[in-house]
C-alpha atoms as a PDB file:
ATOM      1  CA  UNK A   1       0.000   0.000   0.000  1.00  0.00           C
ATOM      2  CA  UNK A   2       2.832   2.183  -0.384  1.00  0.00           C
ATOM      3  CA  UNK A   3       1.829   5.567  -1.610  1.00  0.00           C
ATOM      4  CA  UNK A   4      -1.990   5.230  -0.542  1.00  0.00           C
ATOM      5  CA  UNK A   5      -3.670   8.310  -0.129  1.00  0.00           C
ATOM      6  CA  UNK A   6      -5.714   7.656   3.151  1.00  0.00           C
ATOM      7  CA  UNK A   7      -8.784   9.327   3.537  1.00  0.00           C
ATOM      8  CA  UNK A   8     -11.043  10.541   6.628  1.00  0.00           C
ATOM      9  CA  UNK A   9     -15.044  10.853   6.505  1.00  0.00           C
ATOM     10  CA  UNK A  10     -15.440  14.924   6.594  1.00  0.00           C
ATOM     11  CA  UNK A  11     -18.104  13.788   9.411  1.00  0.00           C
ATOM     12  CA  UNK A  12     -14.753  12.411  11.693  1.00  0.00           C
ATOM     13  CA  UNK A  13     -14.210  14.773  14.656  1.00  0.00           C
ATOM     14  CA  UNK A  14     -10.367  14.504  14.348  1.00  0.00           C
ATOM     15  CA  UNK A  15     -10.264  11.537  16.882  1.00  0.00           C
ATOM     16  CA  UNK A  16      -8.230   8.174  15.440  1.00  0.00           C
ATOM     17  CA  UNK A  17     -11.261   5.878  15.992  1.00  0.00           C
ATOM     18  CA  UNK A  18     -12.702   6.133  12.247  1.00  0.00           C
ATOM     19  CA  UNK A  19     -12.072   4.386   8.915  1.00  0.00           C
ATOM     20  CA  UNK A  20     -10.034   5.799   6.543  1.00  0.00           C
ATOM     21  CA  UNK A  21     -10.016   4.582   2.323  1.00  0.00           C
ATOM     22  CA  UNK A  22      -7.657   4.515   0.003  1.00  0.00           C
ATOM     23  CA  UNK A  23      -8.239   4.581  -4.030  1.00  0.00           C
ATOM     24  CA  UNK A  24      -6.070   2.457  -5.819  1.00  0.00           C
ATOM     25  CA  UNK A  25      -5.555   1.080  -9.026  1.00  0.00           C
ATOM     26  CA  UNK A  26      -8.897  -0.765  -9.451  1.00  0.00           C
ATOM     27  CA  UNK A  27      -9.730  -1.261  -6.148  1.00  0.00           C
ATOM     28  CA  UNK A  28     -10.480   0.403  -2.454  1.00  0.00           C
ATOM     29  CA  UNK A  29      -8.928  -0.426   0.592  1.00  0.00           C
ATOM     30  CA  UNK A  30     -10.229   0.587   3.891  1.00  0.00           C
ATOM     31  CA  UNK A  31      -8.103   0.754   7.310  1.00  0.00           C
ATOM     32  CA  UNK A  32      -8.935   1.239  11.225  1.00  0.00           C
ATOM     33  CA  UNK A  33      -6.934   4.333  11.855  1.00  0.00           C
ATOM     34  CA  UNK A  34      -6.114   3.198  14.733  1.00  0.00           C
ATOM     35  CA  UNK A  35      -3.429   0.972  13.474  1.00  0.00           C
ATOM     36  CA  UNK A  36      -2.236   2.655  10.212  1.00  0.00           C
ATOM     37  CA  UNK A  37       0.456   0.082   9.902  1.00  0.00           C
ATOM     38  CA  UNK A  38      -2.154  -3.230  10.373  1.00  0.00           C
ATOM     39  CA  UNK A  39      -3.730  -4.892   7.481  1.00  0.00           C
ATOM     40  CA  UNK A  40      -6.553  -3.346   5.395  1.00  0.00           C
ATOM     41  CA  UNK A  41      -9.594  -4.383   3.740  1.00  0.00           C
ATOM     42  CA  UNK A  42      -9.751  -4.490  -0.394  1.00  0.00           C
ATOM     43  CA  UNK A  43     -12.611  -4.117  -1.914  1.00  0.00           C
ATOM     44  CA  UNK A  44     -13.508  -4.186  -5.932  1.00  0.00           C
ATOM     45  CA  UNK A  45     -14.691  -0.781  -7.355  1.00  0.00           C
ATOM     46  CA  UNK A  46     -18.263  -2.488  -7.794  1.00  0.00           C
ATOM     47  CA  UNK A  47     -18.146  -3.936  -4.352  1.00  0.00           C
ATOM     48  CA  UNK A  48     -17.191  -0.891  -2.406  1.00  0.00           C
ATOM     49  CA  UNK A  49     -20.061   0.818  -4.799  1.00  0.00           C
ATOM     50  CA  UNK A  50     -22.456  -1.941  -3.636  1.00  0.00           C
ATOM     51  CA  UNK A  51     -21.338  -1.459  -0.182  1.00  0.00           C
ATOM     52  CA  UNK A  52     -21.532   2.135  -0.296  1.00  0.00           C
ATOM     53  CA  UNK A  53     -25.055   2.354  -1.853  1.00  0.00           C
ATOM     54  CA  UNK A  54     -26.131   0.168   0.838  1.00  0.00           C
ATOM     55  CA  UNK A  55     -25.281   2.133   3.633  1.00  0.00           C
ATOM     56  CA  UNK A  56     -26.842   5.489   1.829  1.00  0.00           C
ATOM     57  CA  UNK A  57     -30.007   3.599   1.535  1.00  0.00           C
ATOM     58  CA  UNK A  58     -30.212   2.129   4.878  1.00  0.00           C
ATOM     59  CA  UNK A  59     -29.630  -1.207   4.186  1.00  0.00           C
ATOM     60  CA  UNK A  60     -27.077  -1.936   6.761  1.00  0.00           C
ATOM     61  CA  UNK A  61     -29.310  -0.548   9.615  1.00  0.00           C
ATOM     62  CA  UNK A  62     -29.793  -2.895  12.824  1.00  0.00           C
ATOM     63  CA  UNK A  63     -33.107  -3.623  13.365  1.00  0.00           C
END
């Protein structure tokens, strides 16, 4: 992951308990900032799309 840009949600208060994303190549890779230097998720562009539509339509609400 060398050379990731990490990003922040604007929403994040400037604490380190979020999730940041990185773009890359074809894919998107999402991190605990927490622990910068531990292991990150990958996701496919359609999957993180997927996953991101989900959330923006409530999908991934508890019940």
């Amino acid at each position: 992951m060398t050379g990731a840009v990490w990003r922040k949600s604007s929403a994040s208060n400037g604490q380190a308990e979020c999730v940041e994303v990185a773009f890359v190549q074809d894919a998107v890779a999402m991190r605990d900032s927490k622990r910068p230097t531990g292991g990150a998720l990958m996701f496919s562009c359609d999957e993180w799309h997927t996953f991101v539509g989900s959330v923006g339509d409530g999908g991934l609400n508890r019940p």
